[in-house]
Protein backbone atom coordinates (compact mmCIF):
# COMPACT_ATOMS: atom_id res chain seq x y z
CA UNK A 1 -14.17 7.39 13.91
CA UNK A 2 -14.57 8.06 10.27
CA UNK A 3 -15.92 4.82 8.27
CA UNK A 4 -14.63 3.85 5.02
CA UNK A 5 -16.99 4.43 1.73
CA UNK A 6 -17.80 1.53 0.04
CA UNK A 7 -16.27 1.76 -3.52
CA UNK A 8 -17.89 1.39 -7.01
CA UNK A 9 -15.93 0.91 -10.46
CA UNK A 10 -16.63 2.93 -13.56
CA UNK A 11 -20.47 1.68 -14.14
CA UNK A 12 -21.38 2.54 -10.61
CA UNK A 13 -21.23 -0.63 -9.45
CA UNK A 14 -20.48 -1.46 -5.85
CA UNK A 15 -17.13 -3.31 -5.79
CA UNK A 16 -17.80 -6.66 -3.51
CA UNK A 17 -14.15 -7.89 -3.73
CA UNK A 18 -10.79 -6.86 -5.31
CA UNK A 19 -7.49 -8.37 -6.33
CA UNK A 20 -5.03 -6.97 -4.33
CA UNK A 21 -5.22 -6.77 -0.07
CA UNK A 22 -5.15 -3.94 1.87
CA UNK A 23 -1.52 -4.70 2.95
CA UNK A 24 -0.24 -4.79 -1.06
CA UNK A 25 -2.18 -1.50 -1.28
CA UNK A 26 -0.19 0.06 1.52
CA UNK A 27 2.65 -1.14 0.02
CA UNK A 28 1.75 0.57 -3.00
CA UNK A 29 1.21 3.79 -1.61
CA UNK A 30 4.35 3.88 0.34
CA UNK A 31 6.27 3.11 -2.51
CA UNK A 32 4.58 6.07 -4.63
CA UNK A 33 5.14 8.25 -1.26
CA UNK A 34 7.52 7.06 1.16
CA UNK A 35 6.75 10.13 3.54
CA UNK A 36 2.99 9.69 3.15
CA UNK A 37 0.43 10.24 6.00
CA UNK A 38 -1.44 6.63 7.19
CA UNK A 39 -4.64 9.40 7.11
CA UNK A 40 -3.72 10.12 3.45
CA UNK A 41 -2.99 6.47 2.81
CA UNK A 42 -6.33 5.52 4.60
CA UNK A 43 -8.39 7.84 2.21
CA UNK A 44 -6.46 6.98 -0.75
CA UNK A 45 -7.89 3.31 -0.57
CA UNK A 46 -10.68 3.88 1.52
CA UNK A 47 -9.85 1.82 4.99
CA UNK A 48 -9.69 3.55 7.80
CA UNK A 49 -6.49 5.24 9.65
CA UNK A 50 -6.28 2.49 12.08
CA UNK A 51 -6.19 -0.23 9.44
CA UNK A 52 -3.71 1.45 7.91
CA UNK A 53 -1.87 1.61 11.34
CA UNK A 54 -2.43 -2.13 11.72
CA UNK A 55 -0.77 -3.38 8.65
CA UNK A 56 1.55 -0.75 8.74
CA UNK A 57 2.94 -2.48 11.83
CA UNK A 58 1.88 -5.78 10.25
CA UNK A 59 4.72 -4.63 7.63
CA UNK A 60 7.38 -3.68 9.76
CA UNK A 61 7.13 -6.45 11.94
CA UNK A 62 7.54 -8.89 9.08
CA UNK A 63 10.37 -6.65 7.65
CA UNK A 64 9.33 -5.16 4.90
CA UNK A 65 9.57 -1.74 5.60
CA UNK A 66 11.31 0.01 8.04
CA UNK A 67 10.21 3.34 9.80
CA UNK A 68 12.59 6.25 10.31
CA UNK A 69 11.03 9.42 12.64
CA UNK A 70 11.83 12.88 10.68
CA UNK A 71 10.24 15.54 13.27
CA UNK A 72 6.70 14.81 13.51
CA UNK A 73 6.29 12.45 10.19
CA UNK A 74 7.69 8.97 9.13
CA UNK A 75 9.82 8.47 6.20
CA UNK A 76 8.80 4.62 5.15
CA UNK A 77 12.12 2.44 3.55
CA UNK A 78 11.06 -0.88 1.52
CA UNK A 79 12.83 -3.79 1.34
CA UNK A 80 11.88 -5.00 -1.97
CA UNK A 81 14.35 -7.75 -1.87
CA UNK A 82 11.39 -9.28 0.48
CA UNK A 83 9.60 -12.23 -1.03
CA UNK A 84 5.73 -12.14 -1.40
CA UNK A 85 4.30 -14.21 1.14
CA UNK A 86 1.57 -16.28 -0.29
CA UNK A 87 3.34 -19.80 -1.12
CA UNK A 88 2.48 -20.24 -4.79
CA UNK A 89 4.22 -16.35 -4.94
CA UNK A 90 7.04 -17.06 -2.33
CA UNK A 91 9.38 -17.11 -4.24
CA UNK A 92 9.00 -13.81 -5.97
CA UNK A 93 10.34 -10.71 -4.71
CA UNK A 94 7.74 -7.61 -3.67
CA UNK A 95 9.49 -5.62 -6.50
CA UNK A 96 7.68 -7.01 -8.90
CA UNK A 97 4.13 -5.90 -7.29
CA UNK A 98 5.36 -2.31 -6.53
CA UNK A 99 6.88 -2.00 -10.33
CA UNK A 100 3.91 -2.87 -12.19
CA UNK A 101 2.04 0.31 -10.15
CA UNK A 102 4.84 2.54 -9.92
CA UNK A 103 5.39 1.84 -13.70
CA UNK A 104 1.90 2.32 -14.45
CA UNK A 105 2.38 5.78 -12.64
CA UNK A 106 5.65 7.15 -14.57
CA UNK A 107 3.56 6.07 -18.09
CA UNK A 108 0.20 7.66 -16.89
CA UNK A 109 2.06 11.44 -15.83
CA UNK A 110 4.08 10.84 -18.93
CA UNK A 111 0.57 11.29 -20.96
């Protein structure tokens, strides 16, 4: 089973903690990809593909995204209607989360 790498910033650093969870940053990459790979997502943010399996599920199961079979892949749909879940956040929708990255993408391949 292949092992995630721990990370470092832009000093070299090791990174000991970050701000977002591993389930906002499969979010993320679903909503940059929605017919992305959980091995491409798992290397993209360096967990391994059976996190990535796990809160994929966790996802579904709590409804926000759904999972639709095309041949041999997945084609991921958000609901991002859903409210975050944490309760100081609860009452804010996931769109917000996913626009401030997917906005940050648009401006960066704009450059």
């Amino acid at each position: 089973m292949k092992r995630a790498v721990n990370a470092s910033d832009t000093d070299g650093h090791r990174i000991t903690w970050t701000f977002l969870t591993h389930h906002a940053r499969v979010l993320v990459e679903i909503a940059r990809d929605p017919e992305v790979r959980m091995r491409d997502i798992a290397a993209r943010i360096n967990i391994t593909e059976r996190a990535v399996q796990t809160i994929v599920t966790d996802l579904h199961e709590a409804g926000y995204l759904t999972r639709e079979r095309i041949g041999r892949r997945n084609r991921y749909n958000l609901d991002l209607d859903m409210h975050l879940r944490y309760p100081t956040e609860a009452g804010l929708p996931v769109r917000l989360l996913i626009t401030i990255f997917t906005d940050r993408d648009l401006h960066s391949h704009a450059d």
